[in-house]
Protein backbone atom coordinates (compact mmCIF):
# COMPACT_ATOMS: atom_id res chain seq x y z
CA UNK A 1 -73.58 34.93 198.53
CA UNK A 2 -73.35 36.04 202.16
CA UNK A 3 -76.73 37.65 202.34
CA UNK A 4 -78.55 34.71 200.40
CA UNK A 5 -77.00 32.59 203.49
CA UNK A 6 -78.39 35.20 205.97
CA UNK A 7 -82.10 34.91 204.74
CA UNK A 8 -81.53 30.75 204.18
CA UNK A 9 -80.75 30.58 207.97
CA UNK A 10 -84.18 33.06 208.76
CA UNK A 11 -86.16 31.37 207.16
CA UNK A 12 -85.42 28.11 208.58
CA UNK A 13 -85.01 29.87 211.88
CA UNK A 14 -88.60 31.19 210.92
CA UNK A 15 -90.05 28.18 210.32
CA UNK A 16 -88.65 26.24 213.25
CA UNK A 17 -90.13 28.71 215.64
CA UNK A 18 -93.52 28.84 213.97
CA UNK A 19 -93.78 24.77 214.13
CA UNK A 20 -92.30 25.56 217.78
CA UNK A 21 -95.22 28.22 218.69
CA UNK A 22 -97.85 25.43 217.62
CA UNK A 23 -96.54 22.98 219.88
CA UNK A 24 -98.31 24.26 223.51
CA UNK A 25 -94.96 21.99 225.45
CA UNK A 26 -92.35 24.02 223.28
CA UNK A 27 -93.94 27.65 223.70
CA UNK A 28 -92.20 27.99 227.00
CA UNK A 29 -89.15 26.58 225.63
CA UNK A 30 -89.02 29.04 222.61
CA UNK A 31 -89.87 32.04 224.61
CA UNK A 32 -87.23 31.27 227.16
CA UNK A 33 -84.67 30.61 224.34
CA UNK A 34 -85.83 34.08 222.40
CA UNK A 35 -85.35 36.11 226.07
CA UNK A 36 -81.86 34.22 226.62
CA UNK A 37 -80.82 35.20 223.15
CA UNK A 38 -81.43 38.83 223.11
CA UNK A 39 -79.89 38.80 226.95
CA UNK A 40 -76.84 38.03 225.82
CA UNK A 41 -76.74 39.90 222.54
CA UNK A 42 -77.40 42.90 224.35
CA UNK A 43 -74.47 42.39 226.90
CA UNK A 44 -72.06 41.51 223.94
CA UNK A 45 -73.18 44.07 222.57
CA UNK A 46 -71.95 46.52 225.34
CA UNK A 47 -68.90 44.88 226.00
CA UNK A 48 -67.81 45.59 222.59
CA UNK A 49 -68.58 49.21 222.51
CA UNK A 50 -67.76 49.81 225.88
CA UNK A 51 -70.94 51.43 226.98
CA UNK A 52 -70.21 54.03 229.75
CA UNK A 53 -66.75 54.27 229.69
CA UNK A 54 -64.72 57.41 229.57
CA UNK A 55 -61.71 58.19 227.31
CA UNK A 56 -58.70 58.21 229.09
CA UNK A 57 -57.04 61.17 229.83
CA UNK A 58 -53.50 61.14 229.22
CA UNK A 59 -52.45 64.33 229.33
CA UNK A 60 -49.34 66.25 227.88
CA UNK A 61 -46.43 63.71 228.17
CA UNK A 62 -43.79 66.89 228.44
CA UNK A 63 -45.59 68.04 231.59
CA UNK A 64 -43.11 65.68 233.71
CA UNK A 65 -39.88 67.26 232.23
CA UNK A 66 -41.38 70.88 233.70
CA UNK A 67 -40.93 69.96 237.05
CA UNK A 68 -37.07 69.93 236.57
């Protein structure tokens, strides 16, 4: 049932932006709107996998109690 919701919402998404690319006054709009939108996926994107970041190190915890 999830999917079938999925491909409801593109194809309405679908048509909206094909009545949008008709309309000269909303191109701008759309394309600005499209550009926005795959901005900010992209950055959520990274934020939740943490692009770039390094595995911390934490060593061997017993390495303090040799300096006794």
């Amino acid at each position: 049932m999830r999917d079938a919701g999925l491909v409801g919402i593109g194809v309405v998404l679908g048509w909206l932006g094909s009545k949008s690319w008709s309309d000269p006054q909303c191109r701008m709009g759309l394309v600005i709107f499209l550009v926005a939108t795959a901005i900010m996926t992209l950055v959520f994107s990274l934020a939740v996998v943490g692009h770039g970041t390094q595995p911390h190190d934490r060593g061997d915890r017993n390495a303090d109690d040799d300096r006794d």
